[in-house]
N, C-alpha and C. Protein backbone atom coordinates (compact mmCIF):
# COMPACT_ATOMS: atom_id res chain seq x y z
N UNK A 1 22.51 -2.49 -10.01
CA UNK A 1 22.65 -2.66 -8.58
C UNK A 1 21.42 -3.40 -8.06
N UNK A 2 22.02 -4.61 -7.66
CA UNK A 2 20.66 -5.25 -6.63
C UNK A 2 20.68 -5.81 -5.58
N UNK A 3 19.36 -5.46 -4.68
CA UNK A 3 18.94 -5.01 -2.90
C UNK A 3 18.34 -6.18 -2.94
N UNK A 4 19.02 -7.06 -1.27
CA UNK A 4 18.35 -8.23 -1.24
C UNK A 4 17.80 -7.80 0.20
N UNK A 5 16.50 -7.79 0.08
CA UNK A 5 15.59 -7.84 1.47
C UNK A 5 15.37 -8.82 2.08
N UNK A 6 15.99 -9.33 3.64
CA UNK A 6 15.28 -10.38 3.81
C UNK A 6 14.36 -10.27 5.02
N UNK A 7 13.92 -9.49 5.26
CA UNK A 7 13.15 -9.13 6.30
C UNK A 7 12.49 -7.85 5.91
N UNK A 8 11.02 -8.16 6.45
CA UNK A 8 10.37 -6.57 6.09
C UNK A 8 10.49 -5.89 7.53
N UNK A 9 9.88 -4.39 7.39
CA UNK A 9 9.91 -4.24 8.38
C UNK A 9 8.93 -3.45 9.26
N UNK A 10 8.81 -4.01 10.29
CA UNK A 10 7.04 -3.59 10.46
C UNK A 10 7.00 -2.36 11.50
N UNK A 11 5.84 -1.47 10.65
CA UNK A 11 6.04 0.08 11.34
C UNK A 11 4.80 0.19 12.50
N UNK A 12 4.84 0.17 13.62
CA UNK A 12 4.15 -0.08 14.53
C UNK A 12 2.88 1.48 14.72
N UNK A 13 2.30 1.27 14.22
CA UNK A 13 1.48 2.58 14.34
C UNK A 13 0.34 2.40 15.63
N UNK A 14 0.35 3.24 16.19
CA UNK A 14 -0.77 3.27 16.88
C UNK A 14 -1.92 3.53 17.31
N UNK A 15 -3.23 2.56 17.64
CA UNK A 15 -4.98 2.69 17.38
C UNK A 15 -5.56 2.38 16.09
N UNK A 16 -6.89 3.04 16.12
CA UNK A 16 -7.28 2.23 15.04
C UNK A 16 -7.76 3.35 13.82
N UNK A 17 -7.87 2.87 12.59
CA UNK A 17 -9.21 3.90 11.68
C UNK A 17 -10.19 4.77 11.99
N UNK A 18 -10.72 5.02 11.78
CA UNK A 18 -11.73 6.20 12.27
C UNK A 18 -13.09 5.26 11.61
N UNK A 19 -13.94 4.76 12.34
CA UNK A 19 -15.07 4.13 12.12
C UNK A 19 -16.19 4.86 11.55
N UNK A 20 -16.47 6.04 10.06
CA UNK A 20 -16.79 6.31 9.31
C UNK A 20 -16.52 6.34 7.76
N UNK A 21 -17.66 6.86 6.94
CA UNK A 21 -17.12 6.38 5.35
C UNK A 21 -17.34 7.98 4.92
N UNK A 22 -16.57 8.52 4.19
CA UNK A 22 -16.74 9.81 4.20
C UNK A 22 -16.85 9.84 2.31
N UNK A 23 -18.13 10.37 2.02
CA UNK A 23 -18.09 10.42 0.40
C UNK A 23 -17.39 10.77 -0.47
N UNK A 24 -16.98 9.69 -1.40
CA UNK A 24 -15.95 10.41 -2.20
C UNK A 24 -16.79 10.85 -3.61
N UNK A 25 -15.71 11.93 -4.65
CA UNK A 25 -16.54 12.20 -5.54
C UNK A 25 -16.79 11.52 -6.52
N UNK A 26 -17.40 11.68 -7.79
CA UNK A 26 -17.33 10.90 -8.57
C UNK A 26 -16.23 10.77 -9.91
N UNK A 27 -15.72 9.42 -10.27
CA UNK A 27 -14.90 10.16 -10.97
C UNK A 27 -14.88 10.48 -12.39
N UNK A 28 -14.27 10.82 -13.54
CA UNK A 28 -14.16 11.24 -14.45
C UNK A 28 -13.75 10.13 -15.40
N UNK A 29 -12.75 9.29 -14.61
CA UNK A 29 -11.99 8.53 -15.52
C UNK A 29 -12.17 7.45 -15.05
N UNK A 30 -11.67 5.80 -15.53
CA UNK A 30 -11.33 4.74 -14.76
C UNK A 30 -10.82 3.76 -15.33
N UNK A 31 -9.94 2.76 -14.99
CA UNK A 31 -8.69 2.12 -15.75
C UNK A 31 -9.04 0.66 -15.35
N UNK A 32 -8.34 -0.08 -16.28
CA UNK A 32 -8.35 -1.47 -15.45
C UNK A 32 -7.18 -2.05 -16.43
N UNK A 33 -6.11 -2.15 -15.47
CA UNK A 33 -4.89 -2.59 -16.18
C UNK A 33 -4.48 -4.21 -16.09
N UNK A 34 -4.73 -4.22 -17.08
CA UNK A 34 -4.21 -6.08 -17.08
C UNK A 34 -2.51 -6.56 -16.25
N UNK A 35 -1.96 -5.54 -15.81
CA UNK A 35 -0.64 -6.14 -15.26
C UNK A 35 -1.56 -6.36 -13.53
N UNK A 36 -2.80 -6.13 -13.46
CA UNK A 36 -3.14 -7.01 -12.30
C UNK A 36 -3.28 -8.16 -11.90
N UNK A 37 -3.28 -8.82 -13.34
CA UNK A 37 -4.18 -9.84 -13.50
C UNK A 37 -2.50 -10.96 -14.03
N UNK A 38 -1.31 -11.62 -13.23
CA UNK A 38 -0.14 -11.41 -13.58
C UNK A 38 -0.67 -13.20 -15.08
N UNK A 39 0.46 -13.35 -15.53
CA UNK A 39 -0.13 -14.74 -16.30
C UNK A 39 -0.86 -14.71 -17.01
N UNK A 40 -1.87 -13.57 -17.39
CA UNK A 40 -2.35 -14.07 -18.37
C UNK A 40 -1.89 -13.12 -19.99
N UNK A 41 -2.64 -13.37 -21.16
CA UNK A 41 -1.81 -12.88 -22.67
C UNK A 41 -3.64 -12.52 -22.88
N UNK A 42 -3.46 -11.30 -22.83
CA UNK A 42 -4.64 -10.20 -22.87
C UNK A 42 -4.99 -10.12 -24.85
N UNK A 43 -6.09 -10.43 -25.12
CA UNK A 43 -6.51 -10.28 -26.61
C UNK A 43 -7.54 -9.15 -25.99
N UNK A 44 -7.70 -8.01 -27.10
CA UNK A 44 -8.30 -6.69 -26.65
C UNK A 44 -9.43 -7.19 -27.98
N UNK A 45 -10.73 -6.40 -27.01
CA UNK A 45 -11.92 -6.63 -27.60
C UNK A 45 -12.52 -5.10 -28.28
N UNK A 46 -11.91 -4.30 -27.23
CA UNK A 46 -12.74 -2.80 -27.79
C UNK A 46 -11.22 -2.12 -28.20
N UNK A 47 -11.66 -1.08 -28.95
CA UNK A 47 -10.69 -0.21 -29.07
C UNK A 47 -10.96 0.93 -29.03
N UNK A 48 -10.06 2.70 -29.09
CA UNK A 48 -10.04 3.90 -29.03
C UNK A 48 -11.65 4.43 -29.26
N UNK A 49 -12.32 4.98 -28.54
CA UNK A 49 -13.28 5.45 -29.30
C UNK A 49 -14.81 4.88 -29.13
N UNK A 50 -14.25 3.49 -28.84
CA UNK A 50 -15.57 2.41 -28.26
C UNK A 50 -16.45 2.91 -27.29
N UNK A 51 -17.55 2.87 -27.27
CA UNK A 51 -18.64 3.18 -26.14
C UNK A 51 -18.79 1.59 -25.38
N UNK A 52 -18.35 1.95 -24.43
CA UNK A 52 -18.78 0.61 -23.40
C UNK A 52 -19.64 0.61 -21.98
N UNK A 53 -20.43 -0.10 -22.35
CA UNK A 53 -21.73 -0.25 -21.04
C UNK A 53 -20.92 -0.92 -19.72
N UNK A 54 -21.54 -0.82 -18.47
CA UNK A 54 -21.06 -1.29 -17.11
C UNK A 54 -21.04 -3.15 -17.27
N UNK A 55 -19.93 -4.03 -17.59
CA UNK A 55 -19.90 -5.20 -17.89
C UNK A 55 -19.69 -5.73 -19.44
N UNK A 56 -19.95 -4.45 -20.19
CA UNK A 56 -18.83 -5.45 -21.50
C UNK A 56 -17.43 -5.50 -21.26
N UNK A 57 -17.57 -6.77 -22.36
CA UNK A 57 -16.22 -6.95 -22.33
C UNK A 57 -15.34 -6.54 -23.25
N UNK A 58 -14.20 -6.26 -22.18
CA UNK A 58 -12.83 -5.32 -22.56
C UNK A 58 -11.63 -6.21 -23.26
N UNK A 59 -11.14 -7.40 -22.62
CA UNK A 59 -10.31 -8.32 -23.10
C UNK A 59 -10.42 -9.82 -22.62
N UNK A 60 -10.13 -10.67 -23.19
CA UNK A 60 -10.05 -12.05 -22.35
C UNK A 60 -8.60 -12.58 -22.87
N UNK A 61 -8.66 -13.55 -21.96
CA UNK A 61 -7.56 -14.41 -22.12
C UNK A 61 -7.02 -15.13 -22.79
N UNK A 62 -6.29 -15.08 -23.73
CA UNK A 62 -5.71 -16.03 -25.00
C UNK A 62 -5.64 -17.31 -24.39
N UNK A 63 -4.96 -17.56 -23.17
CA UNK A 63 -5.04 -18.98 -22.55
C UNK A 63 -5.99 -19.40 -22.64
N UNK A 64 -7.26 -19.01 -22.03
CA UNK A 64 -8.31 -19.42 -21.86
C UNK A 64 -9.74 -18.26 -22.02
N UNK A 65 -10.10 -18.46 -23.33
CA UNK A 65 -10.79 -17.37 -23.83
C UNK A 65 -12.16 -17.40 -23.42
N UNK A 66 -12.79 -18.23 -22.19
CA UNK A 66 -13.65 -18.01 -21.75
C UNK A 66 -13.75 -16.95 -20.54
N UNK A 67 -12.54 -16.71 -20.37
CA UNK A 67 -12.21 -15.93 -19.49
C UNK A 67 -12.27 -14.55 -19.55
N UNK A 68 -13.35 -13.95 -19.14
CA UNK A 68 -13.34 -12.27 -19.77
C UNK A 68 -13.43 -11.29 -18.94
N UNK A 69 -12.62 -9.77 -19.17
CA UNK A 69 -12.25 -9.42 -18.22
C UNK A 69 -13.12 -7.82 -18.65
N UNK A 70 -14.06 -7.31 -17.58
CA UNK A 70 -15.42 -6.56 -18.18
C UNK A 70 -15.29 -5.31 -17.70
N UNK A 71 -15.75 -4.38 -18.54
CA UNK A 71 -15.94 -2.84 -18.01
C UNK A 71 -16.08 -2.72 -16.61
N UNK A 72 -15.93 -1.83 -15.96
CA UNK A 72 -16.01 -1.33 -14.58
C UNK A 72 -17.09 -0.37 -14.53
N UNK A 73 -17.16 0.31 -16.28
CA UNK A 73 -18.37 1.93 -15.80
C UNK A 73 -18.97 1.84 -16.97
N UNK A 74 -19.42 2.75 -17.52
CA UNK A 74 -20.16 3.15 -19.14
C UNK A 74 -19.44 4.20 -19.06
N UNK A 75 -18.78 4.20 -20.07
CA UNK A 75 -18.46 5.48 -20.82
C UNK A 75 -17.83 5.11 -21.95
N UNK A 76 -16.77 5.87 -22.67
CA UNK A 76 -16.07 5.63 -24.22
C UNK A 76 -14.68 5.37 -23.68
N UNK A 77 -13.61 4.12 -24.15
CA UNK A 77 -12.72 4.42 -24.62
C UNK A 77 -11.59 5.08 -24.84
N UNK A 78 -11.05 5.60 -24.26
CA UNK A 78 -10.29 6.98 -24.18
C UNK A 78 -9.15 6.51 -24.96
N UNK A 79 -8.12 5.78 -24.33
CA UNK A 79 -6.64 5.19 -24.27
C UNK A 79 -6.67 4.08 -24.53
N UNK A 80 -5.84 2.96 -25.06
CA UNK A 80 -5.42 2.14 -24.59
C UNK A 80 -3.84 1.74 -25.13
N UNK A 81 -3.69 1.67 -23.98
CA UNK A 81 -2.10 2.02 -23.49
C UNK A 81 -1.44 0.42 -23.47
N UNK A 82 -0.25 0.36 -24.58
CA UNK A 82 0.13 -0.74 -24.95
C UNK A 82 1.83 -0.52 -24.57
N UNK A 83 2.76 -1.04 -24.12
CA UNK A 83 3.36 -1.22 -23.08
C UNK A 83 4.68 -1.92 -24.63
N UNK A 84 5.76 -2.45 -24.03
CA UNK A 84 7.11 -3.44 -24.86
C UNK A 84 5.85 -4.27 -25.55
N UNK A 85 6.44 -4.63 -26.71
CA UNK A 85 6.20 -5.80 -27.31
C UNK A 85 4.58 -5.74 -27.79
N UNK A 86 4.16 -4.48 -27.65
CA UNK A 86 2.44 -4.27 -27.83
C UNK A 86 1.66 -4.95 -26.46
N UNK A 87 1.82 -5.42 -25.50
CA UNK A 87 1.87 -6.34 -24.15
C UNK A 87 0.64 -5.09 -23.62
N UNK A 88 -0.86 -5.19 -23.34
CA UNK A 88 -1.68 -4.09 -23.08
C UNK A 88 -1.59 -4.35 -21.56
N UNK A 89 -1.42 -2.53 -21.42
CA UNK A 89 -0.66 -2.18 -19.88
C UNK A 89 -2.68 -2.26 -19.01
N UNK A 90 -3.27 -0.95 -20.26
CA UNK A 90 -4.58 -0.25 -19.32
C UNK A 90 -5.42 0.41 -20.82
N UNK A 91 -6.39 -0.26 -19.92
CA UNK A 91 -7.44 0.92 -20.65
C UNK A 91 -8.16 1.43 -19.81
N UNK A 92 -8.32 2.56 -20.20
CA UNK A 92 -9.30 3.69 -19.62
C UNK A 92 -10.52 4.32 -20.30
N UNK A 93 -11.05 4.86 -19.31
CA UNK A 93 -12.64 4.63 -19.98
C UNK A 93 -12.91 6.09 -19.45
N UNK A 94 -13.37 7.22 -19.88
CA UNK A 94 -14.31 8.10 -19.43
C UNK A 94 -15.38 7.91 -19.48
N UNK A 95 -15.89 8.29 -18.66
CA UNK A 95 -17.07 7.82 -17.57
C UNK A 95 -18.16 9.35 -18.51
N UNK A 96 -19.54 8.52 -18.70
CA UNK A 96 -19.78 9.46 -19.31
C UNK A 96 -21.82 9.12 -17.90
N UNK A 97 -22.49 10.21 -19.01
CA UNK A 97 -23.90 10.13 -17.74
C UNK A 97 -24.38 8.91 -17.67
N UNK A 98 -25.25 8.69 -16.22
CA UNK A 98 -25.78 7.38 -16.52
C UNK A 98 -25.01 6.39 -16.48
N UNK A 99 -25.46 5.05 -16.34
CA UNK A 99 -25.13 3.85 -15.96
C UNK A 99 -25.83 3.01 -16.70
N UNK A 100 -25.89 2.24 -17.84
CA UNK A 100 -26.12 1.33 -18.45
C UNK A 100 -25.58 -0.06 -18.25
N UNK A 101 -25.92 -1.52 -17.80
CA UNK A 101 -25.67 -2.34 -17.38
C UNK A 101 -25.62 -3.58 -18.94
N UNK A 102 -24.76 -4.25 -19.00
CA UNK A 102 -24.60 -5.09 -20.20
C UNK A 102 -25.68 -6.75 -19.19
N UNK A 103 -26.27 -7.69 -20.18
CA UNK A 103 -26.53 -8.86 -19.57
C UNK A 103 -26.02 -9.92 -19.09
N UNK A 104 -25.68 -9.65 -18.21
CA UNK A 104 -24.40 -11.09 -17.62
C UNK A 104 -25.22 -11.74 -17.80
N UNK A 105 -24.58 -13.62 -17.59
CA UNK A 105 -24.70 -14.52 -17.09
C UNK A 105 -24.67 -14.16 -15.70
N UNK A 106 -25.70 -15.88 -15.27
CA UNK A 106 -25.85 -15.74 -13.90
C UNK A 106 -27.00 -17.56 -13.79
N UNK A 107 -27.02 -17.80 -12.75
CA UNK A 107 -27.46 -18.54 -12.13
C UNK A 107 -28.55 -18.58 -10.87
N UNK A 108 -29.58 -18.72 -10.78
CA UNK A 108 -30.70 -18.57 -9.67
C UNK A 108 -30.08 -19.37 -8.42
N UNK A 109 -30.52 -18.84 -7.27
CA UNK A 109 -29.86 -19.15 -6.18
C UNK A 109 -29.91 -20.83 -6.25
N UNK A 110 -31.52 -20.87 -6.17
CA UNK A 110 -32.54 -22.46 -6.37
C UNK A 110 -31.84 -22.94 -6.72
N UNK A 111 -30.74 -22.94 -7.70
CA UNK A 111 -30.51 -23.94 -9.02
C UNK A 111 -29.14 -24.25 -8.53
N UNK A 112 -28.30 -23.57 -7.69
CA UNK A 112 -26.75 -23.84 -7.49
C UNK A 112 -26.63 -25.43 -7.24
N UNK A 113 -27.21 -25.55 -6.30
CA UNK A 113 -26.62 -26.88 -5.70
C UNK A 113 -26.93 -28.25 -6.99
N UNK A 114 -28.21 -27.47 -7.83
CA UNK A 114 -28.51 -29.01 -9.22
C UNK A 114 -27.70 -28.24 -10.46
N UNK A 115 -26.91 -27.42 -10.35
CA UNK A 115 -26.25 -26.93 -11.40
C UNK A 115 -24.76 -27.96 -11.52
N UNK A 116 -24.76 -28.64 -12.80
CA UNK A 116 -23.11 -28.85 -12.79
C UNK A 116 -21.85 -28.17 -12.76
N UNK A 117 -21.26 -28.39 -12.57
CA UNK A 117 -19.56 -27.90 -12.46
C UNK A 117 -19.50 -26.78 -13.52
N UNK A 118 -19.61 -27.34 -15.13
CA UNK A 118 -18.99 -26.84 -16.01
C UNK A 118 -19.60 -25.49 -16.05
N UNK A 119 -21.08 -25.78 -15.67
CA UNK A 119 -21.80 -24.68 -16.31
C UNK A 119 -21.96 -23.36 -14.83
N UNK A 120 -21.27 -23.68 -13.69
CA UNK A 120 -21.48 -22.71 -12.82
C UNK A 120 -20.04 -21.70 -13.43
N UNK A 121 -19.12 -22.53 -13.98
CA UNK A 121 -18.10 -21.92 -13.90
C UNK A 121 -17.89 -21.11 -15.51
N UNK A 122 -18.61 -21.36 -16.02
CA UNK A 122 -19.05 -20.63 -17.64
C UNK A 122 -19.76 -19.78 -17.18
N UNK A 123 -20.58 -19.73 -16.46
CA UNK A 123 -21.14 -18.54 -15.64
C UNK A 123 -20.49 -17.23 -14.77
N UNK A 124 -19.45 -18.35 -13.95
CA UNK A 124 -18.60 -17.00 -13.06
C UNK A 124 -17.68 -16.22 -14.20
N UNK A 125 -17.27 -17.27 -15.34
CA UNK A 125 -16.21 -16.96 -16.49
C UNK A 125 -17.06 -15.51 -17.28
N UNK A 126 -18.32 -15.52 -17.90
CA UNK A 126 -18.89 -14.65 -18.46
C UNK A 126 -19.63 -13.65 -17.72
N UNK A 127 -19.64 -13.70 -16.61
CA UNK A 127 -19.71 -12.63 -15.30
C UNK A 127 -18.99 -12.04 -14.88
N UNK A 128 -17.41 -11.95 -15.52
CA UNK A 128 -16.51 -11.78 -15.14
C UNK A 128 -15.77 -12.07 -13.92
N UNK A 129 -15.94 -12.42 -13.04
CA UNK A 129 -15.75 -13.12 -11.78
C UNK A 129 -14.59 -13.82 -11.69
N UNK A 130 -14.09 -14.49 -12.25
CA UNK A 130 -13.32 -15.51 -12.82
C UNK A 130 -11.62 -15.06 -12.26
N UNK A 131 -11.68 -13.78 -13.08
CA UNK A 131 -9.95 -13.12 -13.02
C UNK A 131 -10.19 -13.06 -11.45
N UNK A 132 -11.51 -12.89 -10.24
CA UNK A 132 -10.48 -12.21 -8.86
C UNK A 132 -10.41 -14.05 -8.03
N UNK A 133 -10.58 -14.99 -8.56
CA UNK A 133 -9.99 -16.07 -7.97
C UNK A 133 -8.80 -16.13 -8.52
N UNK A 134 -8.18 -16.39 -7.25
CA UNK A 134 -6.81 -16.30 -7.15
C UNK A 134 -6.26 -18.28 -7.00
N UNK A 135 -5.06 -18.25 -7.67
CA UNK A 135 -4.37 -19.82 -7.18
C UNK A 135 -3.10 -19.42 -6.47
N UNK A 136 -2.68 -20.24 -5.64
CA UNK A 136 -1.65 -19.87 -4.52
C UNK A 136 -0.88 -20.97 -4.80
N UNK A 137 0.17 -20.51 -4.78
CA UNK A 137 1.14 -19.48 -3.63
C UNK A 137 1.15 -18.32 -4.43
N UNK A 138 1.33 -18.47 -6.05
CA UNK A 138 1.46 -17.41 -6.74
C UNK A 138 0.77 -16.71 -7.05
N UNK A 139 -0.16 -16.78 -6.74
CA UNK A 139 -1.38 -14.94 -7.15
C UNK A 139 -1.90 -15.13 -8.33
N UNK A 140 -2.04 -15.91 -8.81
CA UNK A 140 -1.63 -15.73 -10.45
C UNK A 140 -3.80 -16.53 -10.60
N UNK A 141 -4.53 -16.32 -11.81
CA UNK A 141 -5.83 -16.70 -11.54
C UNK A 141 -5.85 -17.68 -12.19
N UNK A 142 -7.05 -18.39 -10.85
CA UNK A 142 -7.36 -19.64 -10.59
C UNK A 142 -7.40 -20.81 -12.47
N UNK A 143 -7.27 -21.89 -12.66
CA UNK A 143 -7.27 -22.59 -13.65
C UNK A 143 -8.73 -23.42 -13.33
N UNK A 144 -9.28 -23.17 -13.96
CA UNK A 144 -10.86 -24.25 -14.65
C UNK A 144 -10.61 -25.31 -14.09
N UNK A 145 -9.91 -25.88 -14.92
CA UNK A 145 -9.88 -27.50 -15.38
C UNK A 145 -9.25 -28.46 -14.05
N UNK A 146 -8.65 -27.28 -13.44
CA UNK A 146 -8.36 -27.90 -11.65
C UNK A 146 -9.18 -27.50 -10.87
N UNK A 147 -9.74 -28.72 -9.88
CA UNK A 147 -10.59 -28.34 -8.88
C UNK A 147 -10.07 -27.73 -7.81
N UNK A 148 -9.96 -26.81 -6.73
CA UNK A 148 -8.98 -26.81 -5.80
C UNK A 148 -9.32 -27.83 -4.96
N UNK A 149 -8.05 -27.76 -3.82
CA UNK A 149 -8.08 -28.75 -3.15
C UNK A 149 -8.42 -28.29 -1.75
N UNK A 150 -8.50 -26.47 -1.62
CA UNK A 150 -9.28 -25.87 -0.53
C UNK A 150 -9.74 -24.42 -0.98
N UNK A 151 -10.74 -23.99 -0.41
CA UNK A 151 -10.90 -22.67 -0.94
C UNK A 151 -10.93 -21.69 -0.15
N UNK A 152 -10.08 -20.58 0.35
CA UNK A 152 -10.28 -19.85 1.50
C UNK A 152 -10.89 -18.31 0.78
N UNK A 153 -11.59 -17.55 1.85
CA UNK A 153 -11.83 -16.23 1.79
C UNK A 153 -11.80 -15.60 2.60
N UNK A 154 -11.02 -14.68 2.20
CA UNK A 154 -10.41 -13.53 3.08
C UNK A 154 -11.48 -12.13 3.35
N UNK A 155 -11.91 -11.86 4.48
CA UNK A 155 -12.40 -10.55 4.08
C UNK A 155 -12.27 -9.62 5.43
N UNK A 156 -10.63 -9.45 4.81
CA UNK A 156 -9.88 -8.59 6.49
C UNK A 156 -8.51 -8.66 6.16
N UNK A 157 -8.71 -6.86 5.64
CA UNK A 157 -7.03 -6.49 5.12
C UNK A 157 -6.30 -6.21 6.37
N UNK A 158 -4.91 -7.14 6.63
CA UNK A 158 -3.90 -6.91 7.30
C UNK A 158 -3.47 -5.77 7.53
N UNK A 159 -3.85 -4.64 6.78
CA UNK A 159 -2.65 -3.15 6.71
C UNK A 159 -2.85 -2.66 8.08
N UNK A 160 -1.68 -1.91 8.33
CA UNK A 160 -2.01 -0.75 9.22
C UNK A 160 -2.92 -0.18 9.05
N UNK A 161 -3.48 0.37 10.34
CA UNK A 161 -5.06 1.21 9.98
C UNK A 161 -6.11 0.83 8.98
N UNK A 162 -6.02 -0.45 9.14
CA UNK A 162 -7.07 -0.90 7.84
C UNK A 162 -8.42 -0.87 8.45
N UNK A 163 -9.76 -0.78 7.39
CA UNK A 163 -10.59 -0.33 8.56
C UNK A 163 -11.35 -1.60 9.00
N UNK A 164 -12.39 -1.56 9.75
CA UNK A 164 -12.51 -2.74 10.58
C UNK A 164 -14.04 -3.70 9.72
N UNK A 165 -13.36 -4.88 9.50
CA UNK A 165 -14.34 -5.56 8.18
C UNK A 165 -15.92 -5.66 9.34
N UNK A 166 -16.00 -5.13 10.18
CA UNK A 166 -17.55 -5.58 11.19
C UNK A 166 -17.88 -4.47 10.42
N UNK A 167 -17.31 -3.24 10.99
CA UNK A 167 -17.84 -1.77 10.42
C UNK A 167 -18.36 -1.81 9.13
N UNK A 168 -17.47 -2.43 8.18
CA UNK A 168 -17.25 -2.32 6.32
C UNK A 168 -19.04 -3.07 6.18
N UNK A 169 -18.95 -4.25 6.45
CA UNK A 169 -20.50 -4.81 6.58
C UNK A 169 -21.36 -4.83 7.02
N UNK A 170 -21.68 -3.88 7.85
CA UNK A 170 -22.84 -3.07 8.82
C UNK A 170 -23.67 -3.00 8.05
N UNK A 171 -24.66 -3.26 8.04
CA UNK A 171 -26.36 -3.53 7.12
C UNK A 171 -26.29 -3.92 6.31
N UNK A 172 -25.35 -4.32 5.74
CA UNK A 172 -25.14 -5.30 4.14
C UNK A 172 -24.98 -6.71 4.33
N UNK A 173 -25.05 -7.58 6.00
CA UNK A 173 -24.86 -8.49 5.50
C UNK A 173 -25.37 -9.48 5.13
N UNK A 174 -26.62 -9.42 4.55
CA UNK A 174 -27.71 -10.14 3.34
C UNK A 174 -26.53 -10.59 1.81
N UNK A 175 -26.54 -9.20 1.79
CA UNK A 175 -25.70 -9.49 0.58
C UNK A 175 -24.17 -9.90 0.52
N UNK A 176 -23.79 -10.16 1.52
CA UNK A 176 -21.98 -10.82 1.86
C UNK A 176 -22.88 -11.97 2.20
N UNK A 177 -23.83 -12.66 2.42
CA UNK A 177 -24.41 -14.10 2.57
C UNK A 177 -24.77 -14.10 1.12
């Protein structure tokens, strides 16, 4: 049976968020599932058991294997959860003490503007950075070897009650520059 939507439909709520951040705890576990990331053919780097620092890398992209997609925390390995066809859904990581940081790449501020093309973007690629540019219309992440032809950034979720991006950057914005 299949539902053809052609209209969404919008639920009118009324006022706004509540203009505080209320602490959350810490967690135990944490995932990062490649069906976020839609298009690409995931080659897995760690497996069951692996100890991984905040920024190694977890899998990259068979398309384009400069492309790597990096821990979120330090901890071990727990799962990794392989989906039809062996197609890797998630891995998850328990989060263990401490925070250990792996050595990205990176680039000095000084140097952006005398840096070439190839090598800023071998940089965002091994910084992991890479997978949250997006190419449009389809969502799907950005390709290297095309320059775009505009680049927008968004930083102001549409949702209902979403909270208010002035609030979200209140003394941080050194670092959003």
């Amino acid at each position: 049976m299949n539902h053809r939507i052609s209209k969404g439909f919008d639920i009118r709520l009324v006022g706004r968020a509540e203009a505080k951040v209320d602490p959350a705890p810490e967690p135990l576990l944490v995932a990062v599932s490649a069906r976020e990331f839609p298009g690409i053919k995931p080659k897995l780097l760690v497996k069951e058991g692996d100890s991984v620092r905040t920024g190694d890398p977890l899998f990259f992209d068979k398309k384009d294997r400069d492309t790597m997609y990096l821990s979120p925390a330090t901890g071990k390995v727990t799962k990794v959860l392989l989906g039809a066809r062996r197609a890797l859904q998630r891995i998850e990581i328990t989060l263990g003490t401490g925070d250990e940081f792996a050595e990205l790449a990176h680039v000095a501020r000084e140097k952006l503007a005398s840096t070439d093309r190839e090598e800023l973007i071998k940089a965002i690629k091994q910084a992991g950075l890479w997978p949250l540019l997006r190419q449009r219309p389809i969502g799907r992440t950005a390709k290297s070897e095309k320059a775009p032809s505009a680049i927008y950034v968004n930083g102001m979720d549409t949702e209902p009650l979403a909270a208010d991006p002035a609030f979200c950057v209140e003394g941080k914005r050194a670092d959003l520059e």
